[in-house]
C-alpha atoms as a PDB file:
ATOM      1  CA  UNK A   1       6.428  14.665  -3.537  1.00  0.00           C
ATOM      2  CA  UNK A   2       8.952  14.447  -6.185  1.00  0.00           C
ATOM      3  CA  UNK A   3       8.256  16.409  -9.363  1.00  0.00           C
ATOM      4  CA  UNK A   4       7.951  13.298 -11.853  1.00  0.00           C
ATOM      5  CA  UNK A   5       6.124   9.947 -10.329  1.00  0.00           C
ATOM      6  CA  UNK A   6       8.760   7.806 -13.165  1.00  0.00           C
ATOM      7  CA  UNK A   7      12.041   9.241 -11.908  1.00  0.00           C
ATOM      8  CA  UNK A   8      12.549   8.228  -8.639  1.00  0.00           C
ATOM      9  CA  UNK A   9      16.232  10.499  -8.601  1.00  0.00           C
ATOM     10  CA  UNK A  10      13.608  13.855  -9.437  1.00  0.00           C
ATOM     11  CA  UNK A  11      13.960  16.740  -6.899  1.00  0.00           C
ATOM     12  CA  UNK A  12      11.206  16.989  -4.238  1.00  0.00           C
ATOM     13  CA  UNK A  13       9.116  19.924  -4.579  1.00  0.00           C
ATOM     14  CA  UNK A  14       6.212  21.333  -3.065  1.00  0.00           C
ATOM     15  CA  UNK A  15       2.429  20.103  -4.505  1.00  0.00           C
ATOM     16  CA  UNK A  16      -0.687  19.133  -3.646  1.00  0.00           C
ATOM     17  CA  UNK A  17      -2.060  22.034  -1.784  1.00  0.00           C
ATOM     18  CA  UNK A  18      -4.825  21.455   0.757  1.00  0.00           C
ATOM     19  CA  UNK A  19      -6.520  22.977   3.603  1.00  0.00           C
ATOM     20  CA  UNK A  20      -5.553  21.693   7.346  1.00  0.00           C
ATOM     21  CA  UNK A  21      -8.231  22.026  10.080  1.00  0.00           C
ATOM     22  CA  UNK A  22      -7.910  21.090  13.246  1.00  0.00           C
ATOM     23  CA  UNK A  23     -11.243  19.675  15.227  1.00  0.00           C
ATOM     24  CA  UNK A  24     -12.275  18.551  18.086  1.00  0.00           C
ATOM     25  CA  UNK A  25     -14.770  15.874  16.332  1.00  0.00           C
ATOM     26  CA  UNK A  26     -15.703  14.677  12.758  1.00  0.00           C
ATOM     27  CA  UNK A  27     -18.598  12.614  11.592  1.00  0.00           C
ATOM     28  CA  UNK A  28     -15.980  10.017   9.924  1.00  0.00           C
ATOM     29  CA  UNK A  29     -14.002   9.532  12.754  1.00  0.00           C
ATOM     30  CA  UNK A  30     -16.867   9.242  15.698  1.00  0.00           C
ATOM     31  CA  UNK A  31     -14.744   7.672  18.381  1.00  0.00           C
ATOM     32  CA  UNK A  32     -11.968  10.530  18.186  1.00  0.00           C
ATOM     33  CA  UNK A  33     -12.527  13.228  20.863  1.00  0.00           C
ATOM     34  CA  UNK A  34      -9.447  15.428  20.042  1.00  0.00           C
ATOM     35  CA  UNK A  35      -6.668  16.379  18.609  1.00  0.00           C
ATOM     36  CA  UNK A  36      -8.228  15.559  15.023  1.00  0.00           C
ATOM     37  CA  UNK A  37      -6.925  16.998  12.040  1.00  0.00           C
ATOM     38  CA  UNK A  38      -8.463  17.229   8.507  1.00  0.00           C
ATOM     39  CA  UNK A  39      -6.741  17.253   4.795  1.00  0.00           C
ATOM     40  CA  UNK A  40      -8.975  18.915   2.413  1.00  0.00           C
ATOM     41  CA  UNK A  41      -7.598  18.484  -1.041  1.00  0.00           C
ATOM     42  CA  UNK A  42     -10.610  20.736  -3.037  1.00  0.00           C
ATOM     43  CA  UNK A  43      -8.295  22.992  -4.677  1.00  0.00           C
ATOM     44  CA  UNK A  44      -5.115  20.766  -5.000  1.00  0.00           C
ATOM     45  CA  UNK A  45      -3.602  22.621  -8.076  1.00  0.00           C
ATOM     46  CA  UNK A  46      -0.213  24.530  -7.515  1.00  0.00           C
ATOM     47  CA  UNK A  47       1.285  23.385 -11.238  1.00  0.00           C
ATOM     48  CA  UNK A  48       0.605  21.255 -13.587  1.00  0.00           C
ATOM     49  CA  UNK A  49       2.015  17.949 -11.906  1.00  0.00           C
ATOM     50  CA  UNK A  50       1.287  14.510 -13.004  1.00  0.00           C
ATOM     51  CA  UNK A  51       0.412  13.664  -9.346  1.00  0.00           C
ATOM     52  CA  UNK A  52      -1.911  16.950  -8.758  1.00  0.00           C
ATOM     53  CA  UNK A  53      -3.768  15.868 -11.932  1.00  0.00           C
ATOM     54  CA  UNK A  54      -4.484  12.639 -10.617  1.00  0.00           C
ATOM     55  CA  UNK A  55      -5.775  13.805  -7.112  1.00  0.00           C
ATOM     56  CA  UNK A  56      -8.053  15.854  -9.303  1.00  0.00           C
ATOM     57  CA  UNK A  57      -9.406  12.710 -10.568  1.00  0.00           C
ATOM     58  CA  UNK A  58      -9.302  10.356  -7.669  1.00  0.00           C
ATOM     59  CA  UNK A  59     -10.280  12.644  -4.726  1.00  0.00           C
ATOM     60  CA  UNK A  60      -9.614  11.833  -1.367  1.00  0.00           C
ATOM     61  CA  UNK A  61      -9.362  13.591   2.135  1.00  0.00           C
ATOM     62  CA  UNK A  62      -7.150  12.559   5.129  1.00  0.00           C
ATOM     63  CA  UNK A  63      -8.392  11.983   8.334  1.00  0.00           C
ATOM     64  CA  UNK A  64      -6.154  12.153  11.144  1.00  0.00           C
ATOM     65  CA  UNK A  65      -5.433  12.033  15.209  1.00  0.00           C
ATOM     66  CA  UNK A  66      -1.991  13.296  16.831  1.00  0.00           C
ATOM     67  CA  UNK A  67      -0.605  10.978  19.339  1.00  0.00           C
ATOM     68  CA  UNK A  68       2.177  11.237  21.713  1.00  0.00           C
ATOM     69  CA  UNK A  69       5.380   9.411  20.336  1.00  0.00           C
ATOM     70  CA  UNK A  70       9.153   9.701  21.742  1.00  0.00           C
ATOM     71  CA  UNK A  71      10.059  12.960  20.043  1.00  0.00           C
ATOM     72  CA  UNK A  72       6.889  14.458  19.761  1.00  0.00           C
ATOM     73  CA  UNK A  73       3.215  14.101  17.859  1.00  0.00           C
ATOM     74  CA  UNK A  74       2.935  11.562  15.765  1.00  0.00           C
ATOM     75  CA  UNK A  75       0.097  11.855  13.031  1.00  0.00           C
ATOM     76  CA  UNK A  76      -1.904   8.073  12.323  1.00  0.00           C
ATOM     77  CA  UNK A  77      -5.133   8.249  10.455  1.00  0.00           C
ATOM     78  CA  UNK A  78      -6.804   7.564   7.632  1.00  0.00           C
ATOM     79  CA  UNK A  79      -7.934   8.236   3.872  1.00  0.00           C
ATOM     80  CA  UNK A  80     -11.235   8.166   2.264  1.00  0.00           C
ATOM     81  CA  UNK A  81     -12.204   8.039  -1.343  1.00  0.00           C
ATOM     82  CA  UNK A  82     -14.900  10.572  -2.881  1.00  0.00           C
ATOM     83  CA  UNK A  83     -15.923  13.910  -4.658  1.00  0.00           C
ATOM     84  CA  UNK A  84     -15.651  17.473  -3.188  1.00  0.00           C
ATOM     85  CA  UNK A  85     -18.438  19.073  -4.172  1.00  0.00           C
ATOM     86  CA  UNK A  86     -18.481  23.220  -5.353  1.00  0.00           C
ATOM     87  CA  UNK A  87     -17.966  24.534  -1.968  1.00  0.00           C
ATOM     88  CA  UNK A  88     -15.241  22.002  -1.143  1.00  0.00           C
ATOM     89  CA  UNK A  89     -17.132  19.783   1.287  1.00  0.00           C
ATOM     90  CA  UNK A  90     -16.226  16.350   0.808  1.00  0.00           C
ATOM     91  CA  UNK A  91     -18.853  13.001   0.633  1.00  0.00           C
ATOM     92  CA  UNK A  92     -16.966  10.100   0.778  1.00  0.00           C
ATOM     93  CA  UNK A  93     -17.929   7.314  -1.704  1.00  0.00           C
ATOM     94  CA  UNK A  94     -18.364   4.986   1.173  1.00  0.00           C
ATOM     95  CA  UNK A  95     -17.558   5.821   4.983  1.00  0.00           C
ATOM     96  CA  UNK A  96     -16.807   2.349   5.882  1.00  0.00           C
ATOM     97  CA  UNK A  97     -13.882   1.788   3.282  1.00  0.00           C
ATOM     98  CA  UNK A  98     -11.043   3.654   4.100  1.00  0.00           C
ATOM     99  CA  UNK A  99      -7.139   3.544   3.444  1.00  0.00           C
ATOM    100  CA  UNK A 100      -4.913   3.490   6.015  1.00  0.00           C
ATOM    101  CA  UNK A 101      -1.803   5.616   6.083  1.00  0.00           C
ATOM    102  CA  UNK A 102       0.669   6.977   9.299  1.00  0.00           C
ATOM    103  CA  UNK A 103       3.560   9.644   9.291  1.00  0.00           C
END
């Protein structure tokens, strides 16, 4: 992410920390039988970033599945809205409405 969300010529540096798990099932995405991969953003906090301060705020969690593309794994999934509670487990605000991103 770039270091100041109003300059788009800022340098890219490394934020939003999260927690990557790989599973073989999730209760969000039923229908996916492998290859699924979590986001948790609990403890997003590296500095004191604009954009870190907002995921604090707005809290979300990336759902995703790896499939095969011309060079290699492609990752397509999606994002849910919600609160991480004190152990980091995430409820999402409402299962049904999600985001949709892909990289």
């Amino acid at each position: 992410m770039r270091k100041s969300i109003f300059d788009p010529f800022s340098p890219i540096v490394p934020m939003a920390k999260f927690t990557t798990r790989l599973l073989d099932s999730h209760p969000l995405a039923p229908r996916a039988k492998s290859n699924l991969v979590i986001l948790n953003y609990a403890d997003v906090l590296t500095k004191p970033y604009l954009a870190e301060l907002l995921l604090t705020e707005v809290q979300v969690y990336d759902v995703q599945v790896a499939i095969k593309g011309k060079y290699g794994p492609v990752f397509v999934g999606k994002t849910w809205l919600g609160k991480y509670d004190e152990k980091g487990e995430f409820t999402a605000s409402d299962p049904n409405n999600t985001k949709t991103l892909s990289g």
